[in-house]
Protein backbone atom coordinates (compact mmCIF):
# COMPACT_ATOMS: atom_id res chain seq x y z
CA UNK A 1 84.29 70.07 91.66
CA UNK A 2 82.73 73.60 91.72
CA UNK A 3 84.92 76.12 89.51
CA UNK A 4 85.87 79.96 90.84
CA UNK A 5 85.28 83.06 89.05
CA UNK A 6 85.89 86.35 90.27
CA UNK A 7 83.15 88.86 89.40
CA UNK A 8 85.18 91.88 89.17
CA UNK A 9 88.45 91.90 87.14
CA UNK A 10 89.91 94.43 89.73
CA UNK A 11 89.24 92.08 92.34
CA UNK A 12 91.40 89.36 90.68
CA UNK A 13 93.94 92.39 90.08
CA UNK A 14 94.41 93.38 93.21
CA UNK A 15 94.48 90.51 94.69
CA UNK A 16 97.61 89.00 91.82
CA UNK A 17 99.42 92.60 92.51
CA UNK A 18 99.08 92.48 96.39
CA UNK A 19 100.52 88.26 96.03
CA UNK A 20 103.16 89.35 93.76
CA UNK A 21 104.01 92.03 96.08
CA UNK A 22 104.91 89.79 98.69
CA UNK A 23 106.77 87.17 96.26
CA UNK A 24 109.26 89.72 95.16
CA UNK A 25 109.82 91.10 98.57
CA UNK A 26 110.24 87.40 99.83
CA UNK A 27 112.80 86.94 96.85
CA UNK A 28 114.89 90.28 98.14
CA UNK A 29 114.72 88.16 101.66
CA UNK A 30 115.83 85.29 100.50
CA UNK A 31 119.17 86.92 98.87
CA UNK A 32 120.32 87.93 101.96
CA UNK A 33 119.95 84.67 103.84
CA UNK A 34 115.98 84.83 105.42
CA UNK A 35 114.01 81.83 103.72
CA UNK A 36 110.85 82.68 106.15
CA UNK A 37 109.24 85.35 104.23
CA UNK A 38 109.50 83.43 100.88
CA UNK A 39 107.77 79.89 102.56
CA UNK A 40 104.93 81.95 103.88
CA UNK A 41 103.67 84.06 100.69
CA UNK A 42 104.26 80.39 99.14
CA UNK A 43 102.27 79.09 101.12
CA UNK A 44 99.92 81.41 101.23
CA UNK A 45 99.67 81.65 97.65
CA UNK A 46 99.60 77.52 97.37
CA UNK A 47 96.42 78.04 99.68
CA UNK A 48 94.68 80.39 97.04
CA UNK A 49 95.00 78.06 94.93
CA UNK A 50 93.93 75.23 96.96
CA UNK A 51 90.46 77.12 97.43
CA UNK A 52 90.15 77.77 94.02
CA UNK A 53 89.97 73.71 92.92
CA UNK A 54 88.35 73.19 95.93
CA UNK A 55 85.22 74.96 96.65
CA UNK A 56 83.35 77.69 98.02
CA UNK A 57 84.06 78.20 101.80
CA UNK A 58 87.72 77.40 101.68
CA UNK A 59 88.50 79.97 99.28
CA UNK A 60 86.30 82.56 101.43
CA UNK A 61 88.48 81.69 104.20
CA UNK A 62 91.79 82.09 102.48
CA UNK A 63 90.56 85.17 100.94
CA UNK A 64 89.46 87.03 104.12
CA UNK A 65 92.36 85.65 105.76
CA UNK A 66 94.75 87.45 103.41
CA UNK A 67 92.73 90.20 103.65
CA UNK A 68 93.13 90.39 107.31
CA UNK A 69 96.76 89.34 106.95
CA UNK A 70 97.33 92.38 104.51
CA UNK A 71 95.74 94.83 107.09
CA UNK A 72 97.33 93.33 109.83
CA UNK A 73 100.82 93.67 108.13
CA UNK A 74 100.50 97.69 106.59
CA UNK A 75 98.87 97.93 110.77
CA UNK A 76 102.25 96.65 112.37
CA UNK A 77 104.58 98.53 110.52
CA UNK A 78 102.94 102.00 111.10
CA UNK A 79 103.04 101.00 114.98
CA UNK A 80 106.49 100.26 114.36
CA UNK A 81 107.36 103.49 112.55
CA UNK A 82 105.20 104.73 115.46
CA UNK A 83 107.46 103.17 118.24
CA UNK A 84 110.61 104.46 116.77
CA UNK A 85 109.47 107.80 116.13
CA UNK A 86 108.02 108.82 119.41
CA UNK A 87 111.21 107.25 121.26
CA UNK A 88 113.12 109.50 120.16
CA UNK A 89 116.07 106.95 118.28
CA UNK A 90 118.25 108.60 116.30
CA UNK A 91 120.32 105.76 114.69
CA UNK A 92 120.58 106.87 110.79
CA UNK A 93 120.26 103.63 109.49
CA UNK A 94 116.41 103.15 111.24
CA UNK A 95 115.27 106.55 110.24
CA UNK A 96 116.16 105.79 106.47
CA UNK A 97 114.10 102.84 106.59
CA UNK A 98 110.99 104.72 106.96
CA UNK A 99 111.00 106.59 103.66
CA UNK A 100 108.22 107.60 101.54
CA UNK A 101 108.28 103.82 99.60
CA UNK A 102 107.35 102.86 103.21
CA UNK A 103 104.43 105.12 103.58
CA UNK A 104 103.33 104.18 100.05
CA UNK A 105 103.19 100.62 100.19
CA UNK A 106 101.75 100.30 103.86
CA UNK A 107 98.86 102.62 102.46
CA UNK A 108 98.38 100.26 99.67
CA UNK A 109 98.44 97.45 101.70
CA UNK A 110 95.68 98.58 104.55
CA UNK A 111 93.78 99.61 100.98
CA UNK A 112 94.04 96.51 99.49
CA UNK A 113 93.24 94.26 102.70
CA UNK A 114 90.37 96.84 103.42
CA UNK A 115 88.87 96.03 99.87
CA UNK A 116 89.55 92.21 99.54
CA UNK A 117 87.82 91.96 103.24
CA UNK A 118 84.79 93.86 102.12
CA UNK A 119 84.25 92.77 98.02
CA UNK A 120 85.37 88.71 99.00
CA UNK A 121 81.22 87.94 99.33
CA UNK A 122 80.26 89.60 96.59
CA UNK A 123 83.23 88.84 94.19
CA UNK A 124 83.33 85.43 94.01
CA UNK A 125 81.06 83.13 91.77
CA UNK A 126 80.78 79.54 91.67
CA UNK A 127 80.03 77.19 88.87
């Protein structure tokens, strides 16, 4: 069994902060009722792990997959802030959900996909 390091000890940050992330924003979705959001970053998370025991091209796939998924996920909410704002809606309770928290953390999730996509190659170093 090949072990994983990372290379870069902002690559293994980034990639913990951008997990837990999701994990506490699955746990706000599970108190009101939604169990989805909280199996999938589980899962997700359960597959990270599963490439790290397991070997080299699993974990590259996991990786860039989460990378993609991160990208693809900061992507869809700015079309949806897009859709809402050019329609012209003006129900209070969707214009307060596109606050500056919003802005900030889709930023930091394109960011984050953007750099776990590109450093995944070059990070990771098998033993």
């Amino acid at each position: 069994m090949e072990r994983v390091y990372f290379r870069s000890r902002t690559y293994s940050d980034i990639l913990l902060l951008t997990i837990s992330a999701f994990v506490i924003r699955s746990v706000v979705f599970v108190s009101i009722g939604s169990y989805v959001p909280i199996l999938l970053t589980l899962s997700m998370g359960s597959l990270i792990l599963l490439g790290v025991f397991t070997g080299r091209k699993w974990l590259h796939l996991v990786l860039k997959t989460w990378a993609l998924l991160l990208i693809l996920f900061g992507t869809m909410r700015y079309s949806l802030w897009a859709m809402v704002y050019f329609s012209g809606i003006d129900e209070i309770h969707i214009i307060e959900q596109f606050t500056i928290m919003f802005n900030v953390f889709n930023i930091l999730a394109i960011g984050s996909g953007l750099y776990l996509f590109r450093k995944t190659n070059r990070m990771l170093v098998y033993l």
